[in-house]
Protein backbone atom coordinates (compact mmCIF):
# COMPACT_ATOMS: atom_id res chain seq x y z
CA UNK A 1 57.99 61.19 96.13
CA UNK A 2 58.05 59.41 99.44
CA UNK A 3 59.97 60.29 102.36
CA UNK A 4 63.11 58.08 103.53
CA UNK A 5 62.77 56.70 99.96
CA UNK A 6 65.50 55.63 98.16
CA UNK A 7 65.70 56.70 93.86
CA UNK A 8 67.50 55.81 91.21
CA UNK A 9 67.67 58.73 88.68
CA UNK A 10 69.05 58.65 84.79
CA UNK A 11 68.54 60.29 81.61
CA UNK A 12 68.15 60.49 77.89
CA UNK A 13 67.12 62.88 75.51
CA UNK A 14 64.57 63.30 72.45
CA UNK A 15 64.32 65.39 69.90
CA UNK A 16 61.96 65.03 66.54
CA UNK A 17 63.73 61.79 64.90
CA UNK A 18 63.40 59.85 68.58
CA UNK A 19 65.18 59.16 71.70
CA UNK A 20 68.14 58.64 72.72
CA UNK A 21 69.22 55.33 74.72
CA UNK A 22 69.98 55.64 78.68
CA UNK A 23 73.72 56.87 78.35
CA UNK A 24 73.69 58.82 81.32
CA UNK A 25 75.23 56.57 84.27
CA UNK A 26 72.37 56.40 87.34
CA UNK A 27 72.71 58.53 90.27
CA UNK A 28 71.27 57.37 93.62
CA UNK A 29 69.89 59.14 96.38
CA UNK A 30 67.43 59.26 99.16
CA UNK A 31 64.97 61.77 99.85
CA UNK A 32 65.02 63.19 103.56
CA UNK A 33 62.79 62.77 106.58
CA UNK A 34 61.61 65.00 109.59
CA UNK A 35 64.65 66.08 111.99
CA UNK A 36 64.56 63.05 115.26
CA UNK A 37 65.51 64.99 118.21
CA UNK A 38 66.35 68.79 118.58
CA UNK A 39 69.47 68.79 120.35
CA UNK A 40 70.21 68.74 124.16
CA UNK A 41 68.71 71.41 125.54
CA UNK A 42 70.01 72.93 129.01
CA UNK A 43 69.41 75.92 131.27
CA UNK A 44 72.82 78.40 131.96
CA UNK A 45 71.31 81.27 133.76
CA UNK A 46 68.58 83.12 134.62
CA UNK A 47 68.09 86.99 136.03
CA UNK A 48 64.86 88.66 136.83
CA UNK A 49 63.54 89.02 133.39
CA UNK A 50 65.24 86.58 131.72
CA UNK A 51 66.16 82.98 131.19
CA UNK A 52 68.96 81.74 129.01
CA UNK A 53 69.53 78.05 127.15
CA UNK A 54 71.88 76.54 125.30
CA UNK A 55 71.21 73.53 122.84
CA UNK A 56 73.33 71.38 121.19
CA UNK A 57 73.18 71.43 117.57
CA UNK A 58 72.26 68.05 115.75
CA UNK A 59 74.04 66.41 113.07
CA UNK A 60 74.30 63.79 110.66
CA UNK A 61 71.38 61.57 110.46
CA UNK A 62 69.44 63.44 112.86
CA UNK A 63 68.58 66.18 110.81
CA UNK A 64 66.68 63.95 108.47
CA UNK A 65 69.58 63.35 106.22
CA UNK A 66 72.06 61.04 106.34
CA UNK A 67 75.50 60.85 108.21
CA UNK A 68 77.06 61.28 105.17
CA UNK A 69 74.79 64.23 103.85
CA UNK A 70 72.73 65.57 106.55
CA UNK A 71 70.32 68.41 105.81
CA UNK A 72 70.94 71.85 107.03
CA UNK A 73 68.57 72.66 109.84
CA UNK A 74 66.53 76.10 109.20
CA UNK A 75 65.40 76.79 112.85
CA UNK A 76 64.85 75.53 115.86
CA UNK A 77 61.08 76.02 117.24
CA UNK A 78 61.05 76.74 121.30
CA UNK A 79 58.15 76.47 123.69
CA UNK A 80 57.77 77.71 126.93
CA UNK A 81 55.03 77.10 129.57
CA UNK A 82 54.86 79.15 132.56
CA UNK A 83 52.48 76.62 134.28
CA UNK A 84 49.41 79.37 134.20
CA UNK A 85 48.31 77.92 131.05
CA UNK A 86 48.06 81.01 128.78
CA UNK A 87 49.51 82.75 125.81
CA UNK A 88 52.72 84.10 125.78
C-alpha cells in the first residue's frame, strides 16, 4: 500500500463449489501519511535546573489523517541543543 492513497475495498467468499459474486457494498478509505507540523511549541518558565514548554496538540489533517478521521498521535519527539554541540 501507498501512503495518502486512496482504496476501494469489497468482498466475496469461496468455498469448494466456487465463489461467490461481489455482494458486499465497497468501503472507501485512505491510508495515512507522516504527521505535518508538531504543534506550537512555546517556552513558560524556566528555574535553575529546569526549563518548561508547552505545545499545542495537532489535529485533524495534521496528524496524517484526515479532518474527518485524524490519527491518534503516539508521541511527540523533543530536541534540545545547548549550543556546545554534544550529547545530552
Amino acid at each position: 500500500m501507498l501512503s495518502a492513497t486512496e482504496y476501494e475495498v469489497r468482498m466475496k467468499v469461496s468455498n469448494l463449489i466456487g465463489d461467490s459474486v461481489w455482494t458486499s457494498e465497497s468501503v472507501k478509505a485512505m491510508t495515512g501519511i507522516e504527521p505535518t507540523r508538531p504543534g506550537i511549541i512555546t517556552f513558560t518558565d524556566s528555574t535553575r535546573t529546569t526549563l518548561d514548554f508547552t505545545w499545542v496538540a495537532i489535529v485533524g489533517q495534521d496528524t496524517g489523517g484526515s479532518s474527518a478521521n485524524p490519527l491518534t498521535i503516539i508521541y511527540y519527539h523533543l530536541y534540545m541543543d545547548d549550543g556546545q554541540e554534544g550529547d545530552f
